[in-house]
C-alpha atoms as a PDB file:
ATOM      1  CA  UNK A   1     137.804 117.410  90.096  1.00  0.00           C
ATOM      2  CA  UNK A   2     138.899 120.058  87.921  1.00  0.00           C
ATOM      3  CA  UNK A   3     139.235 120.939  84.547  1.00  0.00           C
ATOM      4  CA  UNK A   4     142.093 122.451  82.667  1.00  0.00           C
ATOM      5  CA  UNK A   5     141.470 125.500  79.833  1.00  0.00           C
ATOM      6  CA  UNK A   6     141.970 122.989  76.332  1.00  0.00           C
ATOM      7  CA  UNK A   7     142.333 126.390  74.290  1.00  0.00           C
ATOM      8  CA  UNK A   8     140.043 129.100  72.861  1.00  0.00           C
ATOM      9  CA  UNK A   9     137.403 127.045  70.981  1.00  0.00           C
ATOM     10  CA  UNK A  10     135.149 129.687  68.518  1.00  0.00           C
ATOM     11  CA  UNK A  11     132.607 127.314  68.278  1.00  0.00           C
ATOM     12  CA  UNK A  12     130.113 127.148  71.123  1.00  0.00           C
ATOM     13  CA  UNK A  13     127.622 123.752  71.783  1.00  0.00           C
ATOM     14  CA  UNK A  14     124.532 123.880  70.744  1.00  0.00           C
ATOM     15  CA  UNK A  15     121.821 123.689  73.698  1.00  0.00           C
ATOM     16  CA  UNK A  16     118.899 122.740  71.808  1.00  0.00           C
ATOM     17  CA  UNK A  17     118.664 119.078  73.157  1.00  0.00           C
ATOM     18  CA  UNK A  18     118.602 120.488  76.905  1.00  0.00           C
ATOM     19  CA  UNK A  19     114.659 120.075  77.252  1.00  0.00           C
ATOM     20  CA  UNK A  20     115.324 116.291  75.651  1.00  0.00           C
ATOM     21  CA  UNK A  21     118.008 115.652  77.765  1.00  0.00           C
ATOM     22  CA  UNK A  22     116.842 116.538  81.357  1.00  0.00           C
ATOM     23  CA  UNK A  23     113.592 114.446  80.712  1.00  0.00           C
ATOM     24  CA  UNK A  24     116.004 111.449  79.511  1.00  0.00           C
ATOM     25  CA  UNK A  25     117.969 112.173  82.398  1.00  0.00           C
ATOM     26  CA  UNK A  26     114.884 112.324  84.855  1.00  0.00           C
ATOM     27  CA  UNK A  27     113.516 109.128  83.609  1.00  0.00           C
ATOM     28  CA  UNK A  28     116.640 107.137  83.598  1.00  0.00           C
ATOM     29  CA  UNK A  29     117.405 108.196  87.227  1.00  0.00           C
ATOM     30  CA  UNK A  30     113.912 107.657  88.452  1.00  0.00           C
ATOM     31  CA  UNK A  31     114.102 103.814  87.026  1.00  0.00           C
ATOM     32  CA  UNK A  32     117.954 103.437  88.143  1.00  0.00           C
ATOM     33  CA  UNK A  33     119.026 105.437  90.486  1.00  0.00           C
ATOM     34  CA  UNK A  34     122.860 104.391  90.139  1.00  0.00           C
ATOM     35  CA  UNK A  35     122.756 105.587  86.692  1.00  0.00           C
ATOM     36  CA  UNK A  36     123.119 108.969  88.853  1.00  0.00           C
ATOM     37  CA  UNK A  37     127.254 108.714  89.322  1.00  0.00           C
ATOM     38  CA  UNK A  38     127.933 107.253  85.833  1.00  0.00           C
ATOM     39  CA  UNK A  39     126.308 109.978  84.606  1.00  0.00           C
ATOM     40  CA  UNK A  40     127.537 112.939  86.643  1.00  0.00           C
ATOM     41  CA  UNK A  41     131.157 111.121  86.293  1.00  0.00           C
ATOM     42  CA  UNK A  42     131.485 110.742  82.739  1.00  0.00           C
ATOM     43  CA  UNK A  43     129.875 114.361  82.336  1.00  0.00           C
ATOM     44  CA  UNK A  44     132.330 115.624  84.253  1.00  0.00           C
ATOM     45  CA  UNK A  45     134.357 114.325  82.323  1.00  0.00           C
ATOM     46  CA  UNK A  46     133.530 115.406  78.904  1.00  0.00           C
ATOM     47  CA  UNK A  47     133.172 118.858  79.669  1.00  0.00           C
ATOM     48  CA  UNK A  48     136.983 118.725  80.975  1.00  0.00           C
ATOM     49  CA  UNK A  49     138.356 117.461  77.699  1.00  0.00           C
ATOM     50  CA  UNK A  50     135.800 119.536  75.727  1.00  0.00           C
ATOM     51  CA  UNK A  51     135.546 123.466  74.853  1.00  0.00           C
ATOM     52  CA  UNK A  52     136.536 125.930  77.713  1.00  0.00           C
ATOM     53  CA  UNK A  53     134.138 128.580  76.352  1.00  0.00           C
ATOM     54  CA  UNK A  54     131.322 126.519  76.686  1.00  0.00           C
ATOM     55  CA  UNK A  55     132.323 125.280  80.343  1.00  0.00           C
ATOM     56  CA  UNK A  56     130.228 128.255  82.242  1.00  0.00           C
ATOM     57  CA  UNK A  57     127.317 126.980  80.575  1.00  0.00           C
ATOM     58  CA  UNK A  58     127.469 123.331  81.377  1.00  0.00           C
ATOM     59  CA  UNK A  59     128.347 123.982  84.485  1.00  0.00           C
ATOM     60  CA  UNK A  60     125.073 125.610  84.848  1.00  0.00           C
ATOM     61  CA  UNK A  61     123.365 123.197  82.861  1.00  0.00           C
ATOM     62  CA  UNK A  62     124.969 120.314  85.381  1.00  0.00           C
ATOM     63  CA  UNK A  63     124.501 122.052  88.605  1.00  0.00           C
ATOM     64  CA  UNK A  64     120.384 122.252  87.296  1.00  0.00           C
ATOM     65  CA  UNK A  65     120.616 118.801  86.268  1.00  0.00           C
ATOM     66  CA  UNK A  66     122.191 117.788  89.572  1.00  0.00           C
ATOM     67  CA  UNK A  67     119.205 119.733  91.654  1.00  0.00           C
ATOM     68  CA  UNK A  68     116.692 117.955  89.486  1.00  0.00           C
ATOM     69  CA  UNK A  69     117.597 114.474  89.510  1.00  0.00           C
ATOM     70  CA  UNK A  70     117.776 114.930  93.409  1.00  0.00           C
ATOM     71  CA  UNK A  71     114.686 116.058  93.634  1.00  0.00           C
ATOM     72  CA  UNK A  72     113.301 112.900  91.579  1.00  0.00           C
ATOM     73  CA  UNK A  73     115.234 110.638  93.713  1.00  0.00           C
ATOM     74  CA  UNK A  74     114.023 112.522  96.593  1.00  0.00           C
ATOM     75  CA  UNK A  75     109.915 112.476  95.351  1.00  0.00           C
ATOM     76  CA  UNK A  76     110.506 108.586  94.755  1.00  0.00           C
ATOM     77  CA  UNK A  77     111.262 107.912  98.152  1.00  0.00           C
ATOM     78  CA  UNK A  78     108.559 109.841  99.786  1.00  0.00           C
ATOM     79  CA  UNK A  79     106.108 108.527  97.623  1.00  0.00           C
ATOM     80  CA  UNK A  80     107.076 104.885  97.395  1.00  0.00           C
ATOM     81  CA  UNK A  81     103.485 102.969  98.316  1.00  0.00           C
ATOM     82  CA  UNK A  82     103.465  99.425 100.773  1.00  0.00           C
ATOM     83  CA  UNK A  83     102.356  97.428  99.179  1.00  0.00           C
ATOM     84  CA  UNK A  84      99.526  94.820 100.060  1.00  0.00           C
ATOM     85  CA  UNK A  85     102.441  91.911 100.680  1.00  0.00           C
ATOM     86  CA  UNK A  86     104.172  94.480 103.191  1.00  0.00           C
ATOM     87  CA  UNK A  87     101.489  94.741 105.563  1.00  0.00           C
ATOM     88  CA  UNK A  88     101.244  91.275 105.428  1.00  0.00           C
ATOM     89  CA  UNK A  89     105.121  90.562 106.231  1.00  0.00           C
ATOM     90  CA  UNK A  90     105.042  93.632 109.021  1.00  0.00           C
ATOM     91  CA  UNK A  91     101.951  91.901 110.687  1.00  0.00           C
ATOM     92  CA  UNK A  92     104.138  88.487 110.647  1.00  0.00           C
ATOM     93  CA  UNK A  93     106.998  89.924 111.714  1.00  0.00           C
ATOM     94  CA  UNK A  94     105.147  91.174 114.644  1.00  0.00           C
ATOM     95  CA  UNK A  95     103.210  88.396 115.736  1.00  0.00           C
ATOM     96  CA  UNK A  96     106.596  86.625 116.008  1.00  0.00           C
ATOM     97  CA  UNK A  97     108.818  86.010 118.673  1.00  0.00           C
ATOM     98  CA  UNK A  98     108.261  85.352 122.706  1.00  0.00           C
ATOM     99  CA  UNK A  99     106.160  87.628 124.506  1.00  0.00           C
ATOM    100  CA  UNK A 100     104.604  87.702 127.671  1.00  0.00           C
ATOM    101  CA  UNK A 101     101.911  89.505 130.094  1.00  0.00           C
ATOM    102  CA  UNK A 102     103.974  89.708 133.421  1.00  0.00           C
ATOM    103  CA  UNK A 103     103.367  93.877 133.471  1.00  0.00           C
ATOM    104  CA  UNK A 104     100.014  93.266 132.941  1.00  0.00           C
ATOM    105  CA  UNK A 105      99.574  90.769 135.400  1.00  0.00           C
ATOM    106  CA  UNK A 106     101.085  93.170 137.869  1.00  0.00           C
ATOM    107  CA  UNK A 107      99.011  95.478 137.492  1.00  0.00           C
ATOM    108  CA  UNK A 108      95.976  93.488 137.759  1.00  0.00           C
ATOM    109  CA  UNK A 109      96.304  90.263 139.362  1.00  0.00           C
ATOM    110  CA  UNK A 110      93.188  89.470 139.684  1.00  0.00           C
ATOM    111  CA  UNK A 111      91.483  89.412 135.900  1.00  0.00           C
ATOM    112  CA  UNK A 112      95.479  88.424 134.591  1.00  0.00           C
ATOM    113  CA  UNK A 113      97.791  85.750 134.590  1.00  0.00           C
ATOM    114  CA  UNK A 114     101.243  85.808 133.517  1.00  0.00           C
ATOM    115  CA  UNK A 115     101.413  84.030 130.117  1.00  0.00           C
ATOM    116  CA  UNK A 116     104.104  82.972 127.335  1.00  0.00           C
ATOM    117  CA  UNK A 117     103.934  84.401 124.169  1.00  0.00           C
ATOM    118  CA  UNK A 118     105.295  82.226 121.431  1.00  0.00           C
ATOM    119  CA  UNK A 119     104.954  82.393 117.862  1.00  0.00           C
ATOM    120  CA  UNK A 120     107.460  81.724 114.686  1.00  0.00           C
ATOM    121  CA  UNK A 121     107.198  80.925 110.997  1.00  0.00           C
ATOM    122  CA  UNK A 122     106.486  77.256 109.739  1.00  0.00           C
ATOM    123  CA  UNK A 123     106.133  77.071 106.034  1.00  0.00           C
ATOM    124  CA  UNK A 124     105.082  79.210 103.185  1.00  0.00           C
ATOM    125  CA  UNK A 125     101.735  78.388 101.109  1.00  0.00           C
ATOM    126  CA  UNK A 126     101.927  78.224  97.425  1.00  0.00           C
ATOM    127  CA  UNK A 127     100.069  82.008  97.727  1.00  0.00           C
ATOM    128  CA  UNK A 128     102.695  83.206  99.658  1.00  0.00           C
ATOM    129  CA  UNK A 129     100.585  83.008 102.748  1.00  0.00           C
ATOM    130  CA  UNK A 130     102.621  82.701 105.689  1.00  0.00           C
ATOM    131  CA  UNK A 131     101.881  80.050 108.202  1.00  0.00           C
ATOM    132  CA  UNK A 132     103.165  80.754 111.431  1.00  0.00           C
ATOM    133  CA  UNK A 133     102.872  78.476 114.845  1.00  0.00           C
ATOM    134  CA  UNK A 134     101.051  79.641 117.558  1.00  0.00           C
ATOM    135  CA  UNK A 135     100.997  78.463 121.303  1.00  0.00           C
ATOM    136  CA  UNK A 136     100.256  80.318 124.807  1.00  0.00           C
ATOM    137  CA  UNK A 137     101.530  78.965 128.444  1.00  0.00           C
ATOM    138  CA  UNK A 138     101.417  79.927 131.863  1.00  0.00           C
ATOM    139  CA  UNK A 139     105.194  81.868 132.278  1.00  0.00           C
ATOM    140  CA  UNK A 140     106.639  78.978 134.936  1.00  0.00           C
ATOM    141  CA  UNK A 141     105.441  75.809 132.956  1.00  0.00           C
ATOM    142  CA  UNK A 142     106.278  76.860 128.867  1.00  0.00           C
ATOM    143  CA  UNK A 143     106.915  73.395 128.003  1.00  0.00           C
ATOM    144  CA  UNK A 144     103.251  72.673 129.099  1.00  0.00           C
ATOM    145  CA  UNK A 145     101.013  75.172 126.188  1.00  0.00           C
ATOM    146  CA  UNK A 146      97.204  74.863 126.724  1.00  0.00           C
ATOM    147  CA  UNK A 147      96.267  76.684 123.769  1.00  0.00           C
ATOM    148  CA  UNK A 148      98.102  75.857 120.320  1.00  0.00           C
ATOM    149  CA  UNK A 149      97.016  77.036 116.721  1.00  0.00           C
ATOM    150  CA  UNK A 150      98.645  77.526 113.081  1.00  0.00           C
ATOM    151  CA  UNK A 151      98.066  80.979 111.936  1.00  0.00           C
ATOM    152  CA  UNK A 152      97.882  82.207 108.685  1.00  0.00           C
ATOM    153  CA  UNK A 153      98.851  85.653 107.518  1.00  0.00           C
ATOM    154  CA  UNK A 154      98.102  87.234 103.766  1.00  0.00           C
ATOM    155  CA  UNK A 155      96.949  90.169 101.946  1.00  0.00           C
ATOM    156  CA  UNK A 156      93.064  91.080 102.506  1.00  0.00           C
ATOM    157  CA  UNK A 157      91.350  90.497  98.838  1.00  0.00           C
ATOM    158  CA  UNK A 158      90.824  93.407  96.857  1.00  0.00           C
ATOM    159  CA  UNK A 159      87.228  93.738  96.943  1.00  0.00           C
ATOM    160  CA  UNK A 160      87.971  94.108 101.010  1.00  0.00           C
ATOM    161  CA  UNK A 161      88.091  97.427 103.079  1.00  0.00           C
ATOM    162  CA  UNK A 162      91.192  95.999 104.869  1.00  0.00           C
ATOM    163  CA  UNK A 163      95.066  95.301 104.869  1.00  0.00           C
ATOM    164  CA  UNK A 164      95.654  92.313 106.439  1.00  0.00           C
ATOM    165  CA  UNK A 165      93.628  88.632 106.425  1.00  0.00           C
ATOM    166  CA  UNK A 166      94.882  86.503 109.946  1.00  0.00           C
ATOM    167  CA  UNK A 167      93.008  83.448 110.557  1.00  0.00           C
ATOM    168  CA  UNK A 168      93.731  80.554 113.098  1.00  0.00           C
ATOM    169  CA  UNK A 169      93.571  77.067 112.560  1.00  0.00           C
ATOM    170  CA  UNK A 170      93.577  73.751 114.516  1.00  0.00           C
ATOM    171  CA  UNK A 171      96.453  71.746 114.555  1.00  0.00           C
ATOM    172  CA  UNK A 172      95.793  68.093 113.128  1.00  0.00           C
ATOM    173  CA  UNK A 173      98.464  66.590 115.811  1.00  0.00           C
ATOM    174  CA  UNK A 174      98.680  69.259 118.545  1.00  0.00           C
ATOM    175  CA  UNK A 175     101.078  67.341 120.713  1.00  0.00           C
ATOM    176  CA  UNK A 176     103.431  66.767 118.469  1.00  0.00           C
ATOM    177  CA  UNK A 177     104.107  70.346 117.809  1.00  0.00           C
ATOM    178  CA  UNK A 178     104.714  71.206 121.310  1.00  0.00           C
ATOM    179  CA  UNK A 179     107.507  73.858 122.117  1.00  0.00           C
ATOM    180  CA  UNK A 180     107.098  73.757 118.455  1.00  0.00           C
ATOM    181  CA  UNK A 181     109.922  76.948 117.984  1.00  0.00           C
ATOM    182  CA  UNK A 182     112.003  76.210 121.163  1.00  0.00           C
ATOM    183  CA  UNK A 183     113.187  73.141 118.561  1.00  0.00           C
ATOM    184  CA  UNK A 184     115.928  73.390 116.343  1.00  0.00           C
ATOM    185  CA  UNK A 185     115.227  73.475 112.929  1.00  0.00           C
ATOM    186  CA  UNK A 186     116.641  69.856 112.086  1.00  0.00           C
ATOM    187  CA  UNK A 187     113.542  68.799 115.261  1.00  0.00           C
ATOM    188  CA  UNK A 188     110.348  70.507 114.025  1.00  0.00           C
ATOM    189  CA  UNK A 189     108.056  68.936 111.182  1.00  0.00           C
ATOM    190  CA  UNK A 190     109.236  69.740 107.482  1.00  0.00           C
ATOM    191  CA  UNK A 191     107.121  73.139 106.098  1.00  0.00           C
ATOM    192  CA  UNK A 192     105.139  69.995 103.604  1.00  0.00           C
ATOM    193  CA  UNK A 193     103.857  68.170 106.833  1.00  0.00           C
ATOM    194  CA  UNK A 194     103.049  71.570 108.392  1.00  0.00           C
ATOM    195  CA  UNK A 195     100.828  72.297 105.738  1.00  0.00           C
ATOM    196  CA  UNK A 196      99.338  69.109 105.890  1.00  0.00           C
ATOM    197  CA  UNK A 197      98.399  69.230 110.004  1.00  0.00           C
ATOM    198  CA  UNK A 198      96.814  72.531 109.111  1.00  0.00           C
ATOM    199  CA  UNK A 199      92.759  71.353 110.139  1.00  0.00           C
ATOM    200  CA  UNK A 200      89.980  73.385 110.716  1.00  0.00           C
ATOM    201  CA  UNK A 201      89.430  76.494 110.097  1.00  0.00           C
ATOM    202  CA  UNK A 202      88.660  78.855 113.614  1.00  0.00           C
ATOM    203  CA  UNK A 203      88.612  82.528 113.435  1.00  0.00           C
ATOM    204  CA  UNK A 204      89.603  85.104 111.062  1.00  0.00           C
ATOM    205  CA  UNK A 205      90.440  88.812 111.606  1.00  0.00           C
ATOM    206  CA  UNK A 206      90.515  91.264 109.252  1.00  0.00           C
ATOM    207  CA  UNK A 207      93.137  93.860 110.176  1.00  0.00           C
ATOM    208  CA  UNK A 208      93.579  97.843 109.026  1.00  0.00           C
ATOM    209  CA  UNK A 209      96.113  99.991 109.337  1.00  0.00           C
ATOM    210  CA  UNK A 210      95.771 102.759 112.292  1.00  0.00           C
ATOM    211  CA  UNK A 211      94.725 105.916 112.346  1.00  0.00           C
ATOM    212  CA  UNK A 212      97.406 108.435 113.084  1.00  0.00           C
ATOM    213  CA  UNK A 213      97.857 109.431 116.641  1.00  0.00           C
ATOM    214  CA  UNK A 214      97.217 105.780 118.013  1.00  0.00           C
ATOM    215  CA  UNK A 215      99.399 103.472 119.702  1.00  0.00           C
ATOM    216  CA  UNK A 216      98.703 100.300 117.259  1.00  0.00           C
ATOM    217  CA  UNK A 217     100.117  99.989 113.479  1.00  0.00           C
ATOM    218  CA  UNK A 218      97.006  97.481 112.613  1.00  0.00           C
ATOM    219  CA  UNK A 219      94.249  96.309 114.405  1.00  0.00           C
ATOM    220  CA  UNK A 220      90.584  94.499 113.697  1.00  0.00           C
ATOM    221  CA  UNK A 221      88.354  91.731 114.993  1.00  0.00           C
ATOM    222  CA  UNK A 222      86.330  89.236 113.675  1.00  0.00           C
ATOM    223  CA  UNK A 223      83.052  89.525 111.681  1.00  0.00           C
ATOM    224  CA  UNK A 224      79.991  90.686 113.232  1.00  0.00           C
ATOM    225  CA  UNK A 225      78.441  87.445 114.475  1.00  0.00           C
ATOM    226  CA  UNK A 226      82.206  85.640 115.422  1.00  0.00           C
ATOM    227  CA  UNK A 227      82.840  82.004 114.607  1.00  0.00           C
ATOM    228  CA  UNK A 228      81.117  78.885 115.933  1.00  0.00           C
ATOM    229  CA  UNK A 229      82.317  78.244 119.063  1.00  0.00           C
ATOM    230  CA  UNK A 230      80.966  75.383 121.682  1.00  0.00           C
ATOM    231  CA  UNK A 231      83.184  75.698 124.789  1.00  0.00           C
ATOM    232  CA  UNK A 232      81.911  76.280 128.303  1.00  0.00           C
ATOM    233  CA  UNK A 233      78.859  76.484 127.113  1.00  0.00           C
ATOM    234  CA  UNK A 234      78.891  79.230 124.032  1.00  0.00           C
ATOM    235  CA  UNK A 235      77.696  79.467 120.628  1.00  0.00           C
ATOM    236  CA  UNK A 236      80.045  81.794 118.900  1.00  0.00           C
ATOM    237  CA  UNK A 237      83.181  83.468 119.863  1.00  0.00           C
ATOM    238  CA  UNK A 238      85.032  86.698 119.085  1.00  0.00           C
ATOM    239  CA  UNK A 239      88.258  88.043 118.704  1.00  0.00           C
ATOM    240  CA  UNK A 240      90.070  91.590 118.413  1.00  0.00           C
ATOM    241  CA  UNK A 241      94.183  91.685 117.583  1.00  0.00           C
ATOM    242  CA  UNK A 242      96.134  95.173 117.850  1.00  0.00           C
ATOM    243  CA  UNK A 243      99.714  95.111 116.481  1.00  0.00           C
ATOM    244  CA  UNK A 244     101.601  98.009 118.165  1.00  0.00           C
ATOM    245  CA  UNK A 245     104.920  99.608 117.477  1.00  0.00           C
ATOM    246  CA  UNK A 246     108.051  97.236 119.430  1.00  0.00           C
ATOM    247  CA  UNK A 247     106.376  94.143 118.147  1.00  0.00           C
ATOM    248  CA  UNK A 248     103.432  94.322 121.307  1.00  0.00           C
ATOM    249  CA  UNK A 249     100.427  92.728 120.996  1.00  0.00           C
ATOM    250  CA  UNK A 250      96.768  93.052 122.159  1.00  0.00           C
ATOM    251  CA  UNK A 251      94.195  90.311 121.696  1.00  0.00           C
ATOM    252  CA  UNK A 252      91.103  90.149 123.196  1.00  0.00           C
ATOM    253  CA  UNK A 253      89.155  86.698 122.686  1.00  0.00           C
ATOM    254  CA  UNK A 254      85.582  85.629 124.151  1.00  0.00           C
ATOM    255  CA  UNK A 255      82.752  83.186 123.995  1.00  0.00           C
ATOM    256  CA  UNK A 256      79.205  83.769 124.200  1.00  0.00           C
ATOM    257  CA  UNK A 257      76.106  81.424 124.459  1.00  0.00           C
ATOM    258  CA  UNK A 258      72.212  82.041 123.137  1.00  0.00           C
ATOM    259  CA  UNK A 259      71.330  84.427 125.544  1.00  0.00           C
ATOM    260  CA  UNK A 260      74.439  86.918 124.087  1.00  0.00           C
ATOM    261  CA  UNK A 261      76.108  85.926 127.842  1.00  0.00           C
ATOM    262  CA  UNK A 262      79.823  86.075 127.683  1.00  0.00           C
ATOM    263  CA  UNK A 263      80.704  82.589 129.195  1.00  0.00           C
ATOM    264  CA  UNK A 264      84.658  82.367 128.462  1.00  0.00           C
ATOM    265  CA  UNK A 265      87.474  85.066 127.780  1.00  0.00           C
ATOM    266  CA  UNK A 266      88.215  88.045 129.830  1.00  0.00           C
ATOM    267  CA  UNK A 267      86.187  90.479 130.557  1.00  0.00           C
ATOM    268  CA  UNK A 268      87.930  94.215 131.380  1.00  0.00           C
ATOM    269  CA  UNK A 269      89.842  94.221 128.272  1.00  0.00           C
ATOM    270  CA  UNK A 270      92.541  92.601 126.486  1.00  0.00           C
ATOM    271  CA  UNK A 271      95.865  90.791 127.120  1.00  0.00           C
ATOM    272  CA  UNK A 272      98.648  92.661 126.466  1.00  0.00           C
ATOM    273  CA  UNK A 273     101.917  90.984 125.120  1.00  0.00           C
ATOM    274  CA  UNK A 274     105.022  92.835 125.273  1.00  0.00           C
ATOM    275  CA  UNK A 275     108.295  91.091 124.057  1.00  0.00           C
ATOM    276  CA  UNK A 276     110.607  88.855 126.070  1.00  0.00           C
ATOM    277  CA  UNK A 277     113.626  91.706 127.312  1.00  0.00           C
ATOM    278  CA  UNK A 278     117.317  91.023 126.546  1.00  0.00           C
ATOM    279  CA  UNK A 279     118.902  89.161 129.557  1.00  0.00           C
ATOM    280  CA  UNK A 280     119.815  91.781 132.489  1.00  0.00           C
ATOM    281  CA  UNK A 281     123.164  92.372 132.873  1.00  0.00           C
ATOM    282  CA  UNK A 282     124.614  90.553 136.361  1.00  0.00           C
ATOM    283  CA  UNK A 283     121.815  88.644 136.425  1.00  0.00           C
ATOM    284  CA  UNK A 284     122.395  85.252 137.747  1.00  0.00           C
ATOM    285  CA  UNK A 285     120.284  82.400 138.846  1.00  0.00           C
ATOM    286  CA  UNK A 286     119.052  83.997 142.042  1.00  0.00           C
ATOM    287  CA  UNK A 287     117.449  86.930 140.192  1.00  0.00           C
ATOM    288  CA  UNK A 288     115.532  83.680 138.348  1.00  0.00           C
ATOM    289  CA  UNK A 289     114.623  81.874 141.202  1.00  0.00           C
ATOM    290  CA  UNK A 290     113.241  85.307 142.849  1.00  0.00           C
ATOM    291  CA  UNK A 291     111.242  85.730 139.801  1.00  0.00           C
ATOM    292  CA  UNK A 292     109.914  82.178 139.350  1.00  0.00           C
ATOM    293  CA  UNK A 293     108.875  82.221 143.156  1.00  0.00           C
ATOM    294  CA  UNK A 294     106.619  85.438 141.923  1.00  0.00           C
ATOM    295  CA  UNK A 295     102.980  85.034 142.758  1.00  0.00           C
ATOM    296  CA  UNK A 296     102.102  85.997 139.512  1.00  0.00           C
ATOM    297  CA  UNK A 297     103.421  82.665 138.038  1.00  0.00           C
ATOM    298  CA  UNK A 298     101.309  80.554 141.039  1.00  0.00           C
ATOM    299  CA  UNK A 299      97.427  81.056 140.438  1.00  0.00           C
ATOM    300  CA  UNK A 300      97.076  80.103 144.182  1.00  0.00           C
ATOM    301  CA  UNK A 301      93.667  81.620 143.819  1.00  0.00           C
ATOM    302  CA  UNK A 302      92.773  80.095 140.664  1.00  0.00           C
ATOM    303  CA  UNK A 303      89.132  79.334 141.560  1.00  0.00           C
ATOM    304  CA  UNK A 304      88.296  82.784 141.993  1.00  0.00           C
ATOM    305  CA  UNK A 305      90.138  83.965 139.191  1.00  0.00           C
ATOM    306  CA  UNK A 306      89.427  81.677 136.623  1.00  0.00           C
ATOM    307  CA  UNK A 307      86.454  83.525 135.367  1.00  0.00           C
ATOM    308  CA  UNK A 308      87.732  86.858 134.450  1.00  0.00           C
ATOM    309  CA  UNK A 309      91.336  84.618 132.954  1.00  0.00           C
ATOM    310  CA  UNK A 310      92.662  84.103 129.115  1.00  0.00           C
ATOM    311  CA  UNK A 311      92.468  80.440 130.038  1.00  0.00           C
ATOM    312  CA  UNK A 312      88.928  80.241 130.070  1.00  0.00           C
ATOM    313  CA  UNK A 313      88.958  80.757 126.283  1.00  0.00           C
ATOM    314  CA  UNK A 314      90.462  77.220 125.830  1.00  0.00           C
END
């Protein structure tokens, strides 16, 4: 845009309001940032239908203007905080979706199995909690889960050292949420009966965000001490969850008895969960069959594998 000369004008604006005006400026950009164009177009404007003597000094005057509200803009962005509901969403968004353990499993055959990942949103508490539901199966039989839970996801309170509160529950009518988010919407429970099949309460971790220079975006584990626990044999259980960057997962759960024994979960470290990948290009059924014919989807050997496997923890 430019600006014809109106004339010789003898008068020449007054700057005193410049101080007052870049601080209005400033503060009215920082609140709204598309107060920015109206502002530099109806300036713009003005000084082309106003005095061409006092055009060099605008044009200074806008140019500074200009360089300051981009550097508010710029100091807004950089320091805009997450807040506590954030790290709640990322660690939903996260947890969610189909995953599974088959590189794992390759590499170590003999403490892993090849499990299904599955985990999606079912209803929203009046907190804003989100409940999400939760069920693991062995990669050839999904339809067949033998471990299902709700989880619930929500800010840590703010007398806690931590981000992120995720505690499982039992499901009131476990069969009858089966393949659960395989369903289409119109075939699961409504989000009001999901809250009401939401039973006891099992473990809780309390997640943080990582250090810088690790892998993981949150991680944590239960309490010292774990949650009651009675299977196989054990009298409390714990559990560690790592969210990592591309939506992976660790989780590490285990039961112990009296004697501090471990008695279920795995014991060399935990499962890893990486997300389902995008359907391979050319691939047709005999890639599938090839795959479900892998021996990491039969536990031939399940008897002497069963003690180091996930599905002891159920």
């Amino acid at each position: 845009m430019t600006c014809e000369d109106t004339g010789n004008q003898k008068k020449k604006p007054s700057l005193e309001f410049y101080p007052l005006f870049h601080h209005s400026i400033l503060s009215l950009t920082h609140s709204n940032p598309r107060f920015t164009i109206h502002f530099i177009h109806s300036y713009i404007i003005h000084m082309c239908t106003g005095p061409s003597n006092g055009w060099s000094r605008a044009r200074g005057l806008v140019v500074k203007t200009l360089v300051l509200i981009g550097g508010a803009l710029l100091v807004k962005r950089l320091t805009k905080s997450t807040t506590r509901w954030d790290h709640a969403r990322i660690v939903s968004q996260s947890i969610a979706g189909e995953k599974f353990s088959k590189e794992q499993a390759s590499r170590d055959p003999d403490n892993f199995f090849n499990l299904r990942w599955l985990c999606c949103p079912a209803a929203d508490m009046v907190d804003g909690s989100k409940v999400l539901y939760f069920e693991q199966a062995f990669w050839r039989t999904p339809h067949k889960p033998f471990r299902q839970r709700f989880c619930m996801v929500k800010p840590c309170p703010k007398e806690m050292r931590c981000d992120v509160e995720f505690s499982t529950y039992a499901i009131r009518d476990a069969e009858e949420y089966k393949n659960f988010c395989d369903r289409s919407r119109d075939q699961r429970p409504l989000p009001e009966e999901v809250i009401g099949d939401v039973a006891e309460h099992l473990t809780t971790i309390h997640l943080n965000r990582c250090e810088r220079g690790k892998r993981c975006l949150y991680e944590g584990s239960t309490p010292p001490g774990g949650f009651p626990n009675s299977w196989n044999g054990a009298s409390y259980c714990t559990s560690e969850l790592a969210v990592l960057k591309n939506n992976e997962i660790h989780t590490w759960d285990r039961g112990y008895d009296d004697d501090e024994k471990q008695v279920w979960g795995v014991k060399n470290g935990p499962y890893e969960f990486k997300p389902a990948p995008g359907p391979a290009t050319g691939a047709g059924p005999a890639s599938t069959s090839v795959d479900m014919l892998s021996p990491l989807n039969f536990p031939l050997s399940i008897g002497k594998r069963i003690e180091g496997s996930f599905v002891l923890q159920e």
